[in-house]
C-alpha atoms as a PDB file:
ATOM      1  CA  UNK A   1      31.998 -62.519   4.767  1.00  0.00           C
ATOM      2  CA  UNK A   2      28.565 -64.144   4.158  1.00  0.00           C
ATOM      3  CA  UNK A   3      25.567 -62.049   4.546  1.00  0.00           C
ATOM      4  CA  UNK A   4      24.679 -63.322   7.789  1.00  0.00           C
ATOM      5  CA  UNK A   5      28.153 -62.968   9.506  1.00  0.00           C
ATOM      6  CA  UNK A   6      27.285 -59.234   8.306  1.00  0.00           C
ATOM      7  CA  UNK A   7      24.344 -59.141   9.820  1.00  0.00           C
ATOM      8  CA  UNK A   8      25.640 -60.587  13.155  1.00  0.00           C
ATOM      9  CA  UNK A   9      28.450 -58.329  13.670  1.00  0.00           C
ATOM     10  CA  UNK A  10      25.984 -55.014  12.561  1.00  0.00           C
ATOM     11  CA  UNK A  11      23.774 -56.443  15.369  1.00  0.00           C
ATOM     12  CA  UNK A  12      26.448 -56.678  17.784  1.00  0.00           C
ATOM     13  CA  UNK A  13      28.265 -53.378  16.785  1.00  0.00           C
ATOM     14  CA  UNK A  14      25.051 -51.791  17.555  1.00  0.00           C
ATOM     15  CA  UNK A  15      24.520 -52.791  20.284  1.00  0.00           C
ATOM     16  CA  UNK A  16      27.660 -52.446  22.315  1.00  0.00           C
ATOM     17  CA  UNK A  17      27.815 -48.806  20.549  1.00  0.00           C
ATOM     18  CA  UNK A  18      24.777 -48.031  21.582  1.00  0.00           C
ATOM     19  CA  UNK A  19      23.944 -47.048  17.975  1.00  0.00           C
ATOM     20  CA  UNK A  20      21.819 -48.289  14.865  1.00  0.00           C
ATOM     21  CA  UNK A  21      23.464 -46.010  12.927  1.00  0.00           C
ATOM     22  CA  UNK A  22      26.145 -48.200  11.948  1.00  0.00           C
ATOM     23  CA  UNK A  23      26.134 -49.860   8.532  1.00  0.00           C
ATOM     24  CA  UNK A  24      28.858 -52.188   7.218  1.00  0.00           C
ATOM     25  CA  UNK A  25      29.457 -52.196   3.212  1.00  0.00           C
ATOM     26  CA  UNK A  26      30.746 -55.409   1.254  1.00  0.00           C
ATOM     27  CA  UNK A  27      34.352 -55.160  -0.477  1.00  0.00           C
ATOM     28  CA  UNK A  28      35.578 -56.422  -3.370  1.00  0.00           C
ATOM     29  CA  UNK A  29      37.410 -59.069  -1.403  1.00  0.00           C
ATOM     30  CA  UNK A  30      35.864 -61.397   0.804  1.00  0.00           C
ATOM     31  CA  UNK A  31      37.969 -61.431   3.875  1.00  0.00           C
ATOM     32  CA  UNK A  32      36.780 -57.742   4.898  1.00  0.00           C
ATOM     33  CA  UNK A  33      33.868 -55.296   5.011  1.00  0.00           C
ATOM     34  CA  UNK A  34      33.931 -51.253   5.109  1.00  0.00           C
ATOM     35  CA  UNK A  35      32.115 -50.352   8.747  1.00  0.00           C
ATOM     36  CA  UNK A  36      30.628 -46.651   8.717  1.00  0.00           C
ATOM     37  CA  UNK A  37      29.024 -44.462  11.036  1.00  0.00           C
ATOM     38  CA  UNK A  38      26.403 -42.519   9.853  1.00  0.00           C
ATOM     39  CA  UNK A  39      28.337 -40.920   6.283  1.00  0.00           C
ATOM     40  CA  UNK A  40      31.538 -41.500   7.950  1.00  0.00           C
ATOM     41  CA  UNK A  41      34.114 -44.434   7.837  1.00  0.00           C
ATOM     42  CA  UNK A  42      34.883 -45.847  10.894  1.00  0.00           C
ATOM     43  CA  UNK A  43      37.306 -48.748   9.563  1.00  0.00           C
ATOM     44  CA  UNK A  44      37.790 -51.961   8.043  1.00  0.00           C
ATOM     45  CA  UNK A  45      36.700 -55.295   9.599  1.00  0.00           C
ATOM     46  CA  UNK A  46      38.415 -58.649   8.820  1.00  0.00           C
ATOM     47  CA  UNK A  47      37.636 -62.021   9.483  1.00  0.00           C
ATOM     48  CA  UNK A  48      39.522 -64.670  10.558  1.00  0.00           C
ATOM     49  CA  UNK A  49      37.778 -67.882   9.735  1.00  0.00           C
ATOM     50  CA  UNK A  50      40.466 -70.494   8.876  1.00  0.00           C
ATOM     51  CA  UNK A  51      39.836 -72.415  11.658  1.00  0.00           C
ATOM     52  CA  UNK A  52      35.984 -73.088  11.471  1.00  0.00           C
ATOM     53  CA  UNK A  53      35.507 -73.991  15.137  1.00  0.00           C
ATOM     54  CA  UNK A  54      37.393 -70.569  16.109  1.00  0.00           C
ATOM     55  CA  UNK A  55      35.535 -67.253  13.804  1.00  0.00           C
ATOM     56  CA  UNK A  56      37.275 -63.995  15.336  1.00  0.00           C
ATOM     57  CA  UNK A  57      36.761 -60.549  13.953  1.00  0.00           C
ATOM     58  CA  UNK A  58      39.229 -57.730  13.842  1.00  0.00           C
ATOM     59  CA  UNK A  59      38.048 -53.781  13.372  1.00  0.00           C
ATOM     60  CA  UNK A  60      40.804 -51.543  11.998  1.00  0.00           C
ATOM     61  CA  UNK A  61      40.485 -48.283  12.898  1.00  0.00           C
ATOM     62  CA  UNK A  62      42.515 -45.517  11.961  1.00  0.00           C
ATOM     63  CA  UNK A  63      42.502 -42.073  14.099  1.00  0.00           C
ATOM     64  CA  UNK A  64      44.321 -39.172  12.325  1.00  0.00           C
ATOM     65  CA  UNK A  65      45.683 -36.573  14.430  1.00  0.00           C
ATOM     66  CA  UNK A  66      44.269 -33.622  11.828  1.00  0.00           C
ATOM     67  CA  UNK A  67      40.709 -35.343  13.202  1.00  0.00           C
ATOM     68  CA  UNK A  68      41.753 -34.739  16.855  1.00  0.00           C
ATOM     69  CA  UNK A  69      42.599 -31.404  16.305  1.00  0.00           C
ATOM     70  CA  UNK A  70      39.189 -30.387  14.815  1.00  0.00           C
END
């Protein structure tokens, strides 16, 4: 993800969360970025940019039960 597709889905994370505490981290490989809340990880976000004309975005979020039993 380029720098400014980062910055565009921060912006709009933010703002449908409510939130500017969310901050999204480069990875290694291109076709993802780490998005956090705060210290904590909320999930992976992918791109899907084959088709030019049609950008989507896809957050991964993982819930584990131990976390709804704190």
């Amino acid at each position: 993800m380029t720098p400014e597709q980062i910055k565009s889905v921060r912006d709009y994370l933010c703002k449908r969360f409510k939130t500017e505490a969310i901050r999204i981290s480069p990875r290694k490989v291109q076709d993802s970025v780490e998005v956090y809340l705060d210290d904590e990880i909320l999930g992976l976000l992918y791109i899907d940019d084959e088709d030019k004309d049609d950008i989507s975005y896809d957050l991964n979020m993982s819930i584990l039960q131990q976390d709804l039993d704190a």
